[in-house]
Protein backbone atom coordinates (compact mmCIF):
# COMPACT_ATOMS: atom_id res chain seq x y z
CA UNK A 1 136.34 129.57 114.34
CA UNK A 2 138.84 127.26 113.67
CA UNK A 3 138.23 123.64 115.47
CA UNK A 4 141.05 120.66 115.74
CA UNK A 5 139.58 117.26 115.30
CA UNK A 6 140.37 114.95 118.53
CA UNK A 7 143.53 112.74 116.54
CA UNK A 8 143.50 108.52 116.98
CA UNK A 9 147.60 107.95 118.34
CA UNK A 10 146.95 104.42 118.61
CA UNK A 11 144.54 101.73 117.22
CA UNK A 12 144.91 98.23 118.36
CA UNK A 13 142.17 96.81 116.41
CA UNK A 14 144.94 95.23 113.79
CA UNK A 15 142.18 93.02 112.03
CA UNK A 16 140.41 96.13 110.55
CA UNK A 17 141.17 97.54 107.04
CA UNK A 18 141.85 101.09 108.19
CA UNK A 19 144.69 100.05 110.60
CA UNK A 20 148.45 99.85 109.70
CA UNK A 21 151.14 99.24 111.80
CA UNK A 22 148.27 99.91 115.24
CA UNK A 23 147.31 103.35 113.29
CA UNK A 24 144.13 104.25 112.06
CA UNK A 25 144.49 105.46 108.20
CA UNK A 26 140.90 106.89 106.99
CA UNK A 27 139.93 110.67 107.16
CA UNK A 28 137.95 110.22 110.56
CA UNK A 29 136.10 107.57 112.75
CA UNK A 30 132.52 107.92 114.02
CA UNK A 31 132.21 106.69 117.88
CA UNK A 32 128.42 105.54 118.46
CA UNK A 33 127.59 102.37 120.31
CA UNK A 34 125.50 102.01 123.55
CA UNK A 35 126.46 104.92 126.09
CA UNK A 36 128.14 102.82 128.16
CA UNK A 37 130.44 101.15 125.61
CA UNK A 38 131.12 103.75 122.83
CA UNK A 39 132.38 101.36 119.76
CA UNK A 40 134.05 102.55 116.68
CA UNK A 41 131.61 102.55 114.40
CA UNK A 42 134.09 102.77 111.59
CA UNK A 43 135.35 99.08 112.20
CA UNK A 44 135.26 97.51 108.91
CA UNK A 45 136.86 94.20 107.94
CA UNK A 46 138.07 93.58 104.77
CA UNK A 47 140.21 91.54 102.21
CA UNK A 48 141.36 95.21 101.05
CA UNK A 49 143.61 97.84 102.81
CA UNK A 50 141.39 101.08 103.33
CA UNK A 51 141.90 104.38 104.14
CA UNK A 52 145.03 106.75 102.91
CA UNK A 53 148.43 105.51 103.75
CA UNK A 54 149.84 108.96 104.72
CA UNK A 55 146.55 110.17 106.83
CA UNK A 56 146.24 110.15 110.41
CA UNK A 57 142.31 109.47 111.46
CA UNK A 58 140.92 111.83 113.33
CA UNK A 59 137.03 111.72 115.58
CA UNK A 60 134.74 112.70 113.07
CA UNK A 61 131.40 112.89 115.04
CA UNK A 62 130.82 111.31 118.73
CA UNK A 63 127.60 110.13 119.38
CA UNK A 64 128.23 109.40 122.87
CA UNK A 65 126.52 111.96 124.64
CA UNK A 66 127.56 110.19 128.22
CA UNK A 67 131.39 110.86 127.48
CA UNK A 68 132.63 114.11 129.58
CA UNK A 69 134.84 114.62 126.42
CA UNK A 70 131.65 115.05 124.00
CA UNK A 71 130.35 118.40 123.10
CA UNK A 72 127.56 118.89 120.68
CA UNK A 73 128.49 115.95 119.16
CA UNK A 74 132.22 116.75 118.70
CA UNK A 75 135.27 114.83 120.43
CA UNK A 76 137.32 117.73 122.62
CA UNK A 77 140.09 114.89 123.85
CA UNK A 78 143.56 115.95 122.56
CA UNK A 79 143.86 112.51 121.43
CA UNK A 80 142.17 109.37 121.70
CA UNK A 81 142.95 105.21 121.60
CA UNK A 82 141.19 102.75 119.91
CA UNK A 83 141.42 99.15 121.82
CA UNK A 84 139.76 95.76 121.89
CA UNK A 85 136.62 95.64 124.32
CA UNK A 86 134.89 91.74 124.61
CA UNK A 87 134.31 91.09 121.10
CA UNK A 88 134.44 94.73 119.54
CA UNK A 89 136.80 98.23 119.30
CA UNK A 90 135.99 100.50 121.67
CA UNK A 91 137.00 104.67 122.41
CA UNK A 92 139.79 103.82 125.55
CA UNK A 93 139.63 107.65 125.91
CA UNK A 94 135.71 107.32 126.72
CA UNK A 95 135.36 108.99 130.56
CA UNK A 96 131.65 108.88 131.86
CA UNK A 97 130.59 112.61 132.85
């Protein structure tokens, strides 16, 4: 069985060393956080770019099990955004089951 990992299309979280140009460029974000708020817990800043320059991130794991979109663990949104929530970058995709 082949599975699609859920693929970031936008990232406004321009301060972190993954994102170019409002994309995300390392092989896959983790989403964790409380299960109301589910942060990226891939957020890194940095003085250094990260990530691959050609690579679109995808949703590695979820740990949100309150999200109607996580299953076992795994992200089943087509597509997910990244965004600014109070002081930290937050799944805009998240939808409480």
């Amino acid at each position: 069985m082949t599975k699609e990992m859920a693929k970031i299309t936008e990232c406004d979280v321009t301060d972190c060393a993954y994102n170019k140009h409002n994309s995300c460029h390392t092989m896959a974000i983790t989403v964790g956080g409380p299960e109301e708020c589910p942060h990226c817990d891939t957020y890194v800043v940095s003085a250094h770019s990260g990530g691959i320059p050609d690579m679109k991130a995808g949703v590695g794991a979820c740990k949100v099990s309150s999200c109607s979109h996580n299953d076992s663990l795994e992200c089943n949104a087509g597509m997910i955004k990244v965004g600014w929530h109070q002081n930290h970058p937050d799944c805009k995709t998240f939808h409480a089951r």
